[in-house]
N, C-alpha and C. Protein backbone atom coordinates (compact mmCIF):
# COMPACT_ATOMS: atom_id res chain seq x y z
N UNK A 1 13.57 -18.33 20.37
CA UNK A 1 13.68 -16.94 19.96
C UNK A 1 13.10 -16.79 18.55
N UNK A 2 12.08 -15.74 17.85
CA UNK A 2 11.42 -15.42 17.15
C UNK A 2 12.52 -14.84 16.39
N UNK A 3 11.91 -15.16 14.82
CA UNK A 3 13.38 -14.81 13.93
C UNK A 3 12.51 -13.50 12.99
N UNK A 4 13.42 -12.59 13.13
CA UNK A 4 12.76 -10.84 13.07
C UNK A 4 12.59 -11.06 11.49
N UNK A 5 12.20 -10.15 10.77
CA UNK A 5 11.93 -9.49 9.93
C UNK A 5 13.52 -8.94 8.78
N UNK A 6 14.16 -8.72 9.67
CA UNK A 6 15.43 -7.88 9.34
C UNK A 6 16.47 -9.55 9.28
N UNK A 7 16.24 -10.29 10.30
CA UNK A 7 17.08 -11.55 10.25
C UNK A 7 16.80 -12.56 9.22
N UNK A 8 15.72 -12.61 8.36
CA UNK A 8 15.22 -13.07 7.34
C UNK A 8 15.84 -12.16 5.62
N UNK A 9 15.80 -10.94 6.36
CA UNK A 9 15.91 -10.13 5.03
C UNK A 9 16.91 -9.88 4.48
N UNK A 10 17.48 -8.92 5.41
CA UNK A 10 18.72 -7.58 5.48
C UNK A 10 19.91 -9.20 4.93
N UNK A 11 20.26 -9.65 6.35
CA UNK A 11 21.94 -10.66 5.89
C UNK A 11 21.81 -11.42 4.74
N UNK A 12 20.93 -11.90 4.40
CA UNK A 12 20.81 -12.69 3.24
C UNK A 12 21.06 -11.42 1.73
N UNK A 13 20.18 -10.51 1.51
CA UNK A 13 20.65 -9.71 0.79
C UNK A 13 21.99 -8.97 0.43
N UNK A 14 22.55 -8.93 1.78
CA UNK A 14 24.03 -8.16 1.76
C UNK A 14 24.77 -9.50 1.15
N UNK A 15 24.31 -10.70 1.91
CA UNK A 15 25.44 -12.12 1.45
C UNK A 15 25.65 -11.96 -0.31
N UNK A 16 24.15 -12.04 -0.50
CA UNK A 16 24.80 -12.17 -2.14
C UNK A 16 24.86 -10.77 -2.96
N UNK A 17 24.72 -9.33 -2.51
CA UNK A 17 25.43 -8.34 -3.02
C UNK A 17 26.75 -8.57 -2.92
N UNK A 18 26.89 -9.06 -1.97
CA UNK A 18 28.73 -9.32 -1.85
C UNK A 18 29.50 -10.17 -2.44
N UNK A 19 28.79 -11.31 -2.32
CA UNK A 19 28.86 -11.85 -3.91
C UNK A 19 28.75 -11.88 -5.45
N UNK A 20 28.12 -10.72 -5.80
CA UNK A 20 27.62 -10.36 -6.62
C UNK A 20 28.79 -9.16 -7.10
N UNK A 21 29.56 -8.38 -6.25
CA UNK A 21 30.42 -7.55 -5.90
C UNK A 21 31.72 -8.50 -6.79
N UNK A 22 31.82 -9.32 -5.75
CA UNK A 22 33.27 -10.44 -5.76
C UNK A 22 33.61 -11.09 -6.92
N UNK A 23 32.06 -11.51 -7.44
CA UNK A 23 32.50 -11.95 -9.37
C UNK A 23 31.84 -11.09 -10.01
N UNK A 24 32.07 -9.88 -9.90
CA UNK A 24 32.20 -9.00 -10.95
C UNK A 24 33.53 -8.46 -10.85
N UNK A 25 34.28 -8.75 -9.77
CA UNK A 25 35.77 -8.15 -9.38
C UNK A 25 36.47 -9.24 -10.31
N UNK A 26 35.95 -10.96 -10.35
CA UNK A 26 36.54 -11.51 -10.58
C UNK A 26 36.77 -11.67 -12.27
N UNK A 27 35.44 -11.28 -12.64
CA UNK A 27 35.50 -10.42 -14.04
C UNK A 27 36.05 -9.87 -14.59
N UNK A 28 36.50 -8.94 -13.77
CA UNK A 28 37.12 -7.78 -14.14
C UNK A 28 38.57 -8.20 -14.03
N UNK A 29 39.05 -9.18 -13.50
CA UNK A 29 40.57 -9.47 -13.41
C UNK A 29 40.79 -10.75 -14.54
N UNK A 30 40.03 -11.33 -15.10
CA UNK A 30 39.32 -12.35 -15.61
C UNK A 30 39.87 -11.64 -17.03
N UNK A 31 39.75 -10.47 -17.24
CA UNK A 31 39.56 -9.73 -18.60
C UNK A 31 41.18 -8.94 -18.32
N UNK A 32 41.09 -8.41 -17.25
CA UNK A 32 43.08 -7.94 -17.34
C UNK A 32 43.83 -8.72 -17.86
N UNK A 33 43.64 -10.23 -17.12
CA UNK A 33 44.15 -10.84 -17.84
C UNK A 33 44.56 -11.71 -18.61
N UNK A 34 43.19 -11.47 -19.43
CA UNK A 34 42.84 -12.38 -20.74
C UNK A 34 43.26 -10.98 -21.85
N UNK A 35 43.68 -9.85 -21.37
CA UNK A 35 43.67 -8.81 -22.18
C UNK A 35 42.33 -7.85 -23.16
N UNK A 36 41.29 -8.67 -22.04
CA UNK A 36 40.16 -8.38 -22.80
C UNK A 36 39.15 -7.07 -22.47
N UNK A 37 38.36 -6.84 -22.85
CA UNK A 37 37.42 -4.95 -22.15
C UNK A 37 35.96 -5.48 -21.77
N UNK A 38 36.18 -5.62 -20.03
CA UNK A 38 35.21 -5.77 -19.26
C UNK A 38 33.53 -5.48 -19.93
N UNK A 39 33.47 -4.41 -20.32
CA UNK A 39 32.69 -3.65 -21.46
C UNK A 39 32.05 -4.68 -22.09
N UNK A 40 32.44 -5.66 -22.92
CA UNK A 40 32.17 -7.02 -23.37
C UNK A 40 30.98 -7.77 -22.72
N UNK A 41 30.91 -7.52 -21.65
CA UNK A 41 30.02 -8.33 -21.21
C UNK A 41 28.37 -7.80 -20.81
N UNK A 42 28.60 -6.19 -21.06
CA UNK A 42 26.97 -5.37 -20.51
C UNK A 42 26.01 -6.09 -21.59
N UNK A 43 26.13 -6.62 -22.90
CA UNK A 43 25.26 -6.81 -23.65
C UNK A 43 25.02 -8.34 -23.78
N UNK A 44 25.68 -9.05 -22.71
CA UNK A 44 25.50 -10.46 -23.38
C UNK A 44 24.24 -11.05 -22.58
N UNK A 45 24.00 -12.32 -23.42
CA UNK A 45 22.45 -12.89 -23.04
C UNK A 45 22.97 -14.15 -22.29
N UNK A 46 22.28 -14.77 -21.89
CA UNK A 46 22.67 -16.66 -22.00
C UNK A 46 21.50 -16.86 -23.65
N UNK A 47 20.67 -16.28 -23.69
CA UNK A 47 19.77 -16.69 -24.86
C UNK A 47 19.10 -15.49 -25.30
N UNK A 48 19.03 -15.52 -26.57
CA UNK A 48 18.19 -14.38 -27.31
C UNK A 48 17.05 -13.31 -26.81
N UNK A 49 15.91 -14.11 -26.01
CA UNK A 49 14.86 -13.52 -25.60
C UNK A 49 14.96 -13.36 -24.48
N UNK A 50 16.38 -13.33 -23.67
CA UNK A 50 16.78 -13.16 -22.12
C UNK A 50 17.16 -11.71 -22.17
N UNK A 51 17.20 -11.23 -21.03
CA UNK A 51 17.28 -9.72 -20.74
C UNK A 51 18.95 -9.99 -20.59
N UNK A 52 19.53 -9.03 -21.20
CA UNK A 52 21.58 -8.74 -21.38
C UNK A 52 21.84 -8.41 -19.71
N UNK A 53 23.17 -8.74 -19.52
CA UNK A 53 23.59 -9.14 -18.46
C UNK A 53 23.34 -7.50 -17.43
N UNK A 54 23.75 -6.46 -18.49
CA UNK A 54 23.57 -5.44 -17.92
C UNK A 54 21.99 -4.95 -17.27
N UNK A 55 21.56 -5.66 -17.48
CA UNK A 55 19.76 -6.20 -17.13
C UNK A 55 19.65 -6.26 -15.47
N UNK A 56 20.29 -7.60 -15.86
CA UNK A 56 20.61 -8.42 -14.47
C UNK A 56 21.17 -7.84 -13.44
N UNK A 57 22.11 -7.16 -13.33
CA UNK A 57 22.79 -6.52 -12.35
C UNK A 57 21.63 -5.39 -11.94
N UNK A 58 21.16 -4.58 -12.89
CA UNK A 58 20.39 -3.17 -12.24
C UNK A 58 19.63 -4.16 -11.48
N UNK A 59 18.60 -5.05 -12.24
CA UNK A 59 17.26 -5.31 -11.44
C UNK A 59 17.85 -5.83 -10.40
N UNK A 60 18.92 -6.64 -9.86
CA UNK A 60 19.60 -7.38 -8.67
C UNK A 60 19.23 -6.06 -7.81
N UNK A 61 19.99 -4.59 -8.28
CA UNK A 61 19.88 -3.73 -7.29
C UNK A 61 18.74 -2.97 -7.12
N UNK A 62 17.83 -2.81 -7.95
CA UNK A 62 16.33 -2.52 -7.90
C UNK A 62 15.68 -3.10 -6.50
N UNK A 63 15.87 -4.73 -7.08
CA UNK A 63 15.23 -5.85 -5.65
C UNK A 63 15.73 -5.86 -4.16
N UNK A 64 17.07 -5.76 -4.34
CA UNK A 64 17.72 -5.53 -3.00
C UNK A 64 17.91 -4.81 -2.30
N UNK A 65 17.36 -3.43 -3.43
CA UNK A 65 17.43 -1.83 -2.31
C UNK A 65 15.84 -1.82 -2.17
N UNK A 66 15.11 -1.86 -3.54
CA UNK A 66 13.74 -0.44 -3.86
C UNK A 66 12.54 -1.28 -2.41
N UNK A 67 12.78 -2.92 -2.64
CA UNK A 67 11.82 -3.31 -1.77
C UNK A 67 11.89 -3.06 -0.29
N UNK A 68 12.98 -2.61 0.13
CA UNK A 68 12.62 -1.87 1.23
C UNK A 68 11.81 -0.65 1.20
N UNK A 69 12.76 -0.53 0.22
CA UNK A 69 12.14 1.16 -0.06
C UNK A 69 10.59 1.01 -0.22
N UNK A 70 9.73 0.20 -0.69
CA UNK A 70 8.46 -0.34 -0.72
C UNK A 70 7.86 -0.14 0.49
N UNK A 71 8.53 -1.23 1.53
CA UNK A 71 7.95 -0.97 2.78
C UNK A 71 8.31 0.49 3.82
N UNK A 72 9.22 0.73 3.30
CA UNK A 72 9.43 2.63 3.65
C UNK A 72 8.12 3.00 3.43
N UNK A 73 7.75 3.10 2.44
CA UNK A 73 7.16 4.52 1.64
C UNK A 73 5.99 3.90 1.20
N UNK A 74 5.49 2.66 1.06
CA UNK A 74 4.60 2.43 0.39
C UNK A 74 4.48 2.23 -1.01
N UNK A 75 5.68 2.52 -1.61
CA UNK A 75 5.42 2.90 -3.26
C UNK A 75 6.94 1.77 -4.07
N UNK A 76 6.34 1.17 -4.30
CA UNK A 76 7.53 0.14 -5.18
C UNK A 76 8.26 1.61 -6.76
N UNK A 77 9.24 2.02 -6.21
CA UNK A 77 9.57 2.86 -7.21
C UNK A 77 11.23 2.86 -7.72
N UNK A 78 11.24 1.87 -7.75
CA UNK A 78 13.18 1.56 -8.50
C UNK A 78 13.45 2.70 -9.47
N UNK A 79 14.61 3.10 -9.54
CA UNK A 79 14.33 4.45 -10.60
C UNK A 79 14.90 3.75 -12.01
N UNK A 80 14.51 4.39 -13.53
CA UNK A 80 14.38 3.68 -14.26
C UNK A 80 15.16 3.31 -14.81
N UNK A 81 15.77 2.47 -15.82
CA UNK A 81 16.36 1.02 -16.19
C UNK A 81 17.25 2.46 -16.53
N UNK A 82 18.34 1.91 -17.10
CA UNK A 82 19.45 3.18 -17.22
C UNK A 82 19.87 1.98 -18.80
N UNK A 83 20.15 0.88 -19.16
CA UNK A 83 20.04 0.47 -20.06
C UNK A 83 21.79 0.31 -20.08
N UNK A 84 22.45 -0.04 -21.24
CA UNK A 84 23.81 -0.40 -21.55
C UNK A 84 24.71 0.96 -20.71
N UNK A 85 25.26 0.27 -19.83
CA UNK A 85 26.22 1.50 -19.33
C UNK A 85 27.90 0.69 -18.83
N UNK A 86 28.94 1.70 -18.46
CA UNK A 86 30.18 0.57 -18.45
C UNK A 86 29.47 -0.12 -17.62
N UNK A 87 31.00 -1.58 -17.49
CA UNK A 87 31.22 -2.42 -16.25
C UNK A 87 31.41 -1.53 -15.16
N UNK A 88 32.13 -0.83 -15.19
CA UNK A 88 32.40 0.04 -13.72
C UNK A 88 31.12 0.59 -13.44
N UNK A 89 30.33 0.87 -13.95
CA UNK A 89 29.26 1.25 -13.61
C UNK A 89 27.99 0.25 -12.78
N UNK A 90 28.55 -0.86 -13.30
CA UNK A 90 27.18 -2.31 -12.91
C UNK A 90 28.36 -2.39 -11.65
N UNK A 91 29.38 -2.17 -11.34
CA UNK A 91 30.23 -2.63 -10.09
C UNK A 91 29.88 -1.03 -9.19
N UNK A 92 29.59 -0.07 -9.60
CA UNK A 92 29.02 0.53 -8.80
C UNK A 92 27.99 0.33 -7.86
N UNK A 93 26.67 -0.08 -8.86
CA UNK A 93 25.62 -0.12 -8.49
C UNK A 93 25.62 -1.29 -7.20
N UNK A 94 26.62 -1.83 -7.25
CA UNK A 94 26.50 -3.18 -6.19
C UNK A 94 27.34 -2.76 -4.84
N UNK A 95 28.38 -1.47 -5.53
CA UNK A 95 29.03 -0.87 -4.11
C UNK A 95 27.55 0.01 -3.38
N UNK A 96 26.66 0.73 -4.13
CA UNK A 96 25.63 1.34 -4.12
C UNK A 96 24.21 0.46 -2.85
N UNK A 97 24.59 -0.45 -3.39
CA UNK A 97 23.29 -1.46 -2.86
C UNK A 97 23.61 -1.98 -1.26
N UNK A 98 24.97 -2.51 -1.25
CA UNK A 98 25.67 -2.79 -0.20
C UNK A 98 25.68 -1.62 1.02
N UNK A 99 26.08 -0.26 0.88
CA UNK A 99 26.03 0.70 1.44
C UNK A 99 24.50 1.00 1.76
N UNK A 100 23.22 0.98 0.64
CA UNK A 100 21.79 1.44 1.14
C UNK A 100 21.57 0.29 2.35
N UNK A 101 21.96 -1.28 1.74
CA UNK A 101 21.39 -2.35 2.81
C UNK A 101 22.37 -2.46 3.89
N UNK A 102 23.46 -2.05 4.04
CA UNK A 102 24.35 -1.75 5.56
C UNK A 102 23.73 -0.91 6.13
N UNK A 103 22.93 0.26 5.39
CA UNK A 103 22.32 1.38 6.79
C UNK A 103 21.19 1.09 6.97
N UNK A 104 20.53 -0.17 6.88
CA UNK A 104 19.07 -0.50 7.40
C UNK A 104 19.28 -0.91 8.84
N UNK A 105 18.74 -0.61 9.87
CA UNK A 105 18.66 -0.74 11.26
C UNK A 105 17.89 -2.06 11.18
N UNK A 106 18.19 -3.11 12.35
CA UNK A 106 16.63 -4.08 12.74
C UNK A 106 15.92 -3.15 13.29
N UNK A 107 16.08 -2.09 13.99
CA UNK A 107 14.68 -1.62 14.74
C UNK A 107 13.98 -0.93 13.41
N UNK A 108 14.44 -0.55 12.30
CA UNK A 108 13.92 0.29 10.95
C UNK A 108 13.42 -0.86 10.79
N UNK A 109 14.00 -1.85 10.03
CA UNK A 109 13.56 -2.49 9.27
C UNK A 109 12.05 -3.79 9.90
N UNK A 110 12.38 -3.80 11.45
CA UNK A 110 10.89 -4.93 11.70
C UNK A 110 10.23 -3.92 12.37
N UNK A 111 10.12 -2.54 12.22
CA UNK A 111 9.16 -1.56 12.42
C UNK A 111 8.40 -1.59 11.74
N UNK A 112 8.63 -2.30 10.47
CA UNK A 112 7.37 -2.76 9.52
C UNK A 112 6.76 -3.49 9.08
N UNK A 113 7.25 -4.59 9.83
CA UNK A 113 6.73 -5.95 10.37
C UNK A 113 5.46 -6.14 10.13
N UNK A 114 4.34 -6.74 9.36
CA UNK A 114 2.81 -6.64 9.69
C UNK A 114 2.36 -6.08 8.50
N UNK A 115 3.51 -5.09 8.43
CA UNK A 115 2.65 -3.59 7.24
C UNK A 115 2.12 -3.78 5.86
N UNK A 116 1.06 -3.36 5.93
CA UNK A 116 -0.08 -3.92 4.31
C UNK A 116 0.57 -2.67 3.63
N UNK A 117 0.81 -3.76 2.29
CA UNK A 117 1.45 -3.18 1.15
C UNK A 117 0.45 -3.59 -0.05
N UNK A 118 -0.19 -2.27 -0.67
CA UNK A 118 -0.53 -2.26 -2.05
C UNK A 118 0.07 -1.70 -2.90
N UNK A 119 0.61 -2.20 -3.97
CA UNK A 119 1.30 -1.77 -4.77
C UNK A 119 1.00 -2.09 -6.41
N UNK A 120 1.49 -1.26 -6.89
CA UNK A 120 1.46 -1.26 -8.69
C UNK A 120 2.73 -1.37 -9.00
N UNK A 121 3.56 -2.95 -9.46
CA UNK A 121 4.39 -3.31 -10.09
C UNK A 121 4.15 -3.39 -11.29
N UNK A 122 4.82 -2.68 -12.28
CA UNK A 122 4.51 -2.49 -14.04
C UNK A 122 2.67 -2.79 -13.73
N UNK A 123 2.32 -3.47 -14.62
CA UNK A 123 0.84 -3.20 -14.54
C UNK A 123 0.03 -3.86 -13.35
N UNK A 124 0.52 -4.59 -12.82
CA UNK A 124 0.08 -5.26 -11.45
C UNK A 124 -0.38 -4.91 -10.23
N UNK A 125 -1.23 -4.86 -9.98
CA UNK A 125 -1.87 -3.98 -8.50
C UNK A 125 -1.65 -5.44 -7.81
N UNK A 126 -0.86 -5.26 -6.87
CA UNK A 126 -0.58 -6.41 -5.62
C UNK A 126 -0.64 -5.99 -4.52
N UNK A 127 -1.50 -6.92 -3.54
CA UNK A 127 -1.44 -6.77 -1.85
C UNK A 127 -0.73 -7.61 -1.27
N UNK A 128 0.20 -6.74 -0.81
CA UNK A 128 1.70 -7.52 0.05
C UNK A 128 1.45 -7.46 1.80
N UNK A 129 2.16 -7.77 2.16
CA UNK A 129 2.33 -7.79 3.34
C UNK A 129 3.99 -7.15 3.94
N UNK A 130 4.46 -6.62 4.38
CA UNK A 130 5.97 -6.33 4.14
C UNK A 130 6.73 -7.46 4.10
N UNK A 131 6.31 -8.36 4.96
CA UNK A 131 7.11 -10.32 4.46
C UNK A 131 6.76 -10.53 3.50
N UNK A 132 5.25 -10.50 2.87
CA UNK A 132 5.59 -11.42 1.49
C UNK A 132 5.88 -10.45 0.73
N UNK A 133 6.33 -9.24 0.58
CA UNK A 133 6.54 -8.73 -0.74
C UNK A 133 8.50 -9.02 -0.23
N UNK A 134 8.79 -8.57 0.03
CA UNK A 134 10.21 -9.13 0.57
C UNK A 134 10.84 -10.86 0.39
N UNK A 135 9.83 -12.07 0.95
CA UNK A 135 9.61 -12.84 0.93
C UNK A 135 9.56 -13.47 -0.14
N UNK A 136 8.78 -12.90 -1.01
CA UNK A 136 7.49 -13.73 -2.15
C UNK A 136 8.17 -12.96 -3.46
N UNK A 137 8.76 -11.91 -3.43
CA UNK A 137 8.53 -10.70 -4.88
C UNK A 137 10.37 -10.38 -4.45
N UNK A 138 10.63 -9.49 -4.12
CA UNK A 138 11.34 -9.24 -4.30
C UNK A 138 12.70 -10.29 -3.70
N UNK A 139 12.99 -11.08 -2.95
CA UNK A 139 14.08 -11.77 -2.62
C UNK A 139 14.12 -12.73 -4.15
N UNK A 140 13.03 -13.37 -4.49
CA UNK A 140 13.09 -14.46 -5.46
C UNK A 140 13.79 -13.69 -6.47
N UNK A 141 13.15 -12.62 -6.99
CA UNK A 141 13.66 -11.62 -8.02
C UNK A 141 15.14 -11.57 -7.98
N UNK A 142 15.21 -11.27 -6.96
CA UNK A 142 16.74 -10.62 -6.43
C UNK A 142 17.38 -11.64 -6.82
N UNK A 143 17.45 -13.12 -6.80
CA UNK A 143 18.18 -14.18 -7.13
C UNK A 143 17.98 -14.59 -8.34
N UNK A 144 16.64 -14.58 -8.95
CA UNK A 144 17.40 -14.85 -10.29
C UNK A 144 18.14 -13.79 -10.98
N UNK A 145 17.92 -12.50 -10.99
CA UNK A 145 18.53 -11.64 -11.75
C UNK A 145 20.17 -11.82 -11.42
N UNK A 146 20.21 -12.21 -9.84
CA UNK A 146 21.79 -12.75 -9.61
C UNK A 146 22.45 -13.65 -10.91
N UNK A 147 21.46 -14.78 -9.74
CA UNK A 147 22.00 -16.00 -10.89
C UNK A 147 22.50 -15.69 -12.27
N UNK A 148 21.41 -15.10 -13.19
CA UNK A 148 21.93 -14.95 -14.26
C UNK A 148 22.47 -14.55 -14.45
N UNK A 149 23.11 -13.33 -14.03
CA UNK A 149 24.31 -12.69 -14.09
C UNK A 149 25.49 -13.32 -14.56
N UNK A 150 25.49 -14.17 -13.11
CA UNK A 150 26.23 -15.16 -12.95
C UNK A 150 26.62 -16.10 -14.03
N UNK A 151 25.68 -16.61 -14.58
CA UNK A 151 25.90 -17.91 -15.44
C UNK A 151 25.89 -17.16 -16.72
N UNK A 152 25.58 -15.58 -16.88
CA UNK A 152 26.37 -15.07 -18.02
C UNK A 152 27.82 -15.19 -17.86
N UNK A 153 28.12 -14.42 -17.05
CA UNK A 153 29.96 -14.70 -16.72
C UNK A 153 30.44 -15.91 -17.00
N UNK A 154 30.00 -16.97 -16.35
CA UNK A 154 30.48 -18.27 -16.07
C UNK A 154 30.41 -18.74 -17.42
N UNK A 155 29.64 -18.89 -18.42
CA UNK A 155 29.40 -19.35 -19.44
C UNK A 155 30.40 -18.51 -20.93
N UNK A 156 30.90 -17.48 -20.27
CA UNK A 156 31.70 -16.66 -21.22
C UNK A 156 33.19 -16.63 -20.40
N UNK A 157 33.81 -17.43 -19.24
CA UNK A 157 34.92 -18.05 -19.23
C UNK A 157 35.04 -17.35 -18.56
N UNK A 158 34.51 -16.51 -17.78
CA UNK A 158 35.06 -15.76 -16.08
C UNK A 158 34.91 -17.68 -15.37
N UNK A 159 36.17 -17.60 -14.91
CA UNK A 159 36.40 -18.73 -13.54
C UNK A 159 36.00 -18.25 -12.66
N UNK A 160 34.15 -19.09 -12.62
CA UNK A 160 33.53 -18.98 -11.05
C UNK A 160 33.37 -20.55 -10.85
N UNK A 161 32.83 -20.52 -9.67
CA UNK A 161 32.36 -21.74 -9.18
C UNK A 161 31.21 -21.43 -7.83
N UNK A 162 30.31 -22.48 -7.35
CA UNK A 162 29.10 -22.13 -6.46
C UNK A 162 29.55 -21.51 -5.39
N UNK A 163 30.91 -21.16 -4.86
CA UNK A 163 31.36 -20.31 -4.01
C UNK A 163 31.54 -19.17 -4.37
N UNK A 164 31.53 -19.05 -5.66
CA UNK A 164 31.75 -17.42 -5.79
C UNK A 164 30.35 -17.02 -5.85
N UNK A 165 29.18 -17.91 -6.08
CA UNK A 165 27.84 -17.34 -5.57
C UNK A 165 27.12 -17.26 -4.29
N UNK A 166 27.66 -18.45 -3.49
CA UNK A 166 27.31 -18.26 -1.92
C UNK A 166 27.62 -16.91 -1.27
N UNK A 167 28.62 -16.22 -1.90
CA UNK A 167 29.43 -15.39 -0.84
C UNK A 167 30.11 -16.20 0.54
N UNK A 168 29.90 -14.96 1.25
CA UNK A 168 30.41 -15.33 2.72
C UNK A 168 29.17 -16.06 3.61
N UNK A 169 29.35 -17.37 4.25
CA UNK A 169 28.08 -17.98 4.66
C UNK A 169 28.38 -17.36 6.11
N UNK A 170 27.20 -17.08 6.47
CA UNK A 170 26.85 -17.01 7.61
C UNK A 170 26.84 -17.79 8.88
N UNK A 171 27.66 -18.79 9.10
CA UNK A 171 27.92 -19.56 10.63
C UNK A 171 27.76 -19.42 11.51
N UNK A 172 27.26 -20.10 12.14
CA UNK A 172 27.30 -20.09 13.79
C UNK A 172 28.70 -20.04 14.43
N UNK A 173 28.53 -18.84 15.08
CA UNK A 173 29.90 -19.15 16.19
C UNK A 173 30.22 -20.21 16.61
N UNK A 174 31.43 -20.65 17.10
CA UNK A 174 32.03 -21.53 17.65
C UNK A 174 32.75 -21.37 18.97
């Protein structure tokens, strides 16, 4: 059996929005009760010339929604950086992302299977394919902006561990 378009894409994206969801929840309880203001964390780096955590989260949801939206429409158009805003707000954007990538259909989504994508990312004129821009551009994206997220938290004493980044794995029935 031929593995679709949507079976490559869609579950893997929801896995780690949901993860992405889960330690920012765990953040947020992390700081109840350490007595501390979630808030604390939109500006932090792992390093100076790294983009602040509040970075990380938009572009996570940029990559995980807009590149569909790419192969929708043709037009790579994330809307623009919104910059320091609350925690409740970066835990939005991931309730936000979860809900756009739950209403993608497989018949929507490998309806575009094949489809030549030219696009202008910041100054970049790129010819995609709807797999490799999914594939190649936006999934990779999508994970590091995770990651870092991540290893901002982790490194500022939210208790995670590589399960709170797997999410929920995907198994084979039994």
């Amino acid at each position: 059996m031929a593995t679709s378009l949507y079976d490559l894409s869609v579950p893997s994206f929801l896995q780690t929005v949901r993860a992405v969801a889960g330690f920012l929840d765990r953040a947020a309880t992390h700081c109840a009760d350490a007595g501390a203001d979630p808030d604390s964390f939109v500006n932090m780096r792992l390093y100076r010339d790294m983009a602040p955590f509040h970075f990380q989260i938009e572009a996570a949801w940029h990559h995980s929604v807009w590149g569909f939206e790419a192969m929708r429409t043709g037009l790579f158009a994330p809307p623009a950086l919104v910059g320091p805003v609350p925690f409740t707000e970066l835990r939005a954007m991931m309730a936000r992302a979860e809900a756009a990538l739950s209403a993608l259909t497989p018949d929507e989504v490998n309806e575009w299977e094949g489809k030549d994508l030219d696009l202008q990312i910041g100054p970049r004129q790129l010819a995609f394919t709807a797999e490799t821009l999914i594939l190649s551009f936006s999934l990779p994206n999508f994970h590091f902006h995770t990651v870092t997220a991540y290893d901002i938290l982790r490194s500022n004493g939210v208790p995670l561990g590589k399960r709170d980044y797997e999410g929920q794995l995907r198994t084979r029935s039994t």
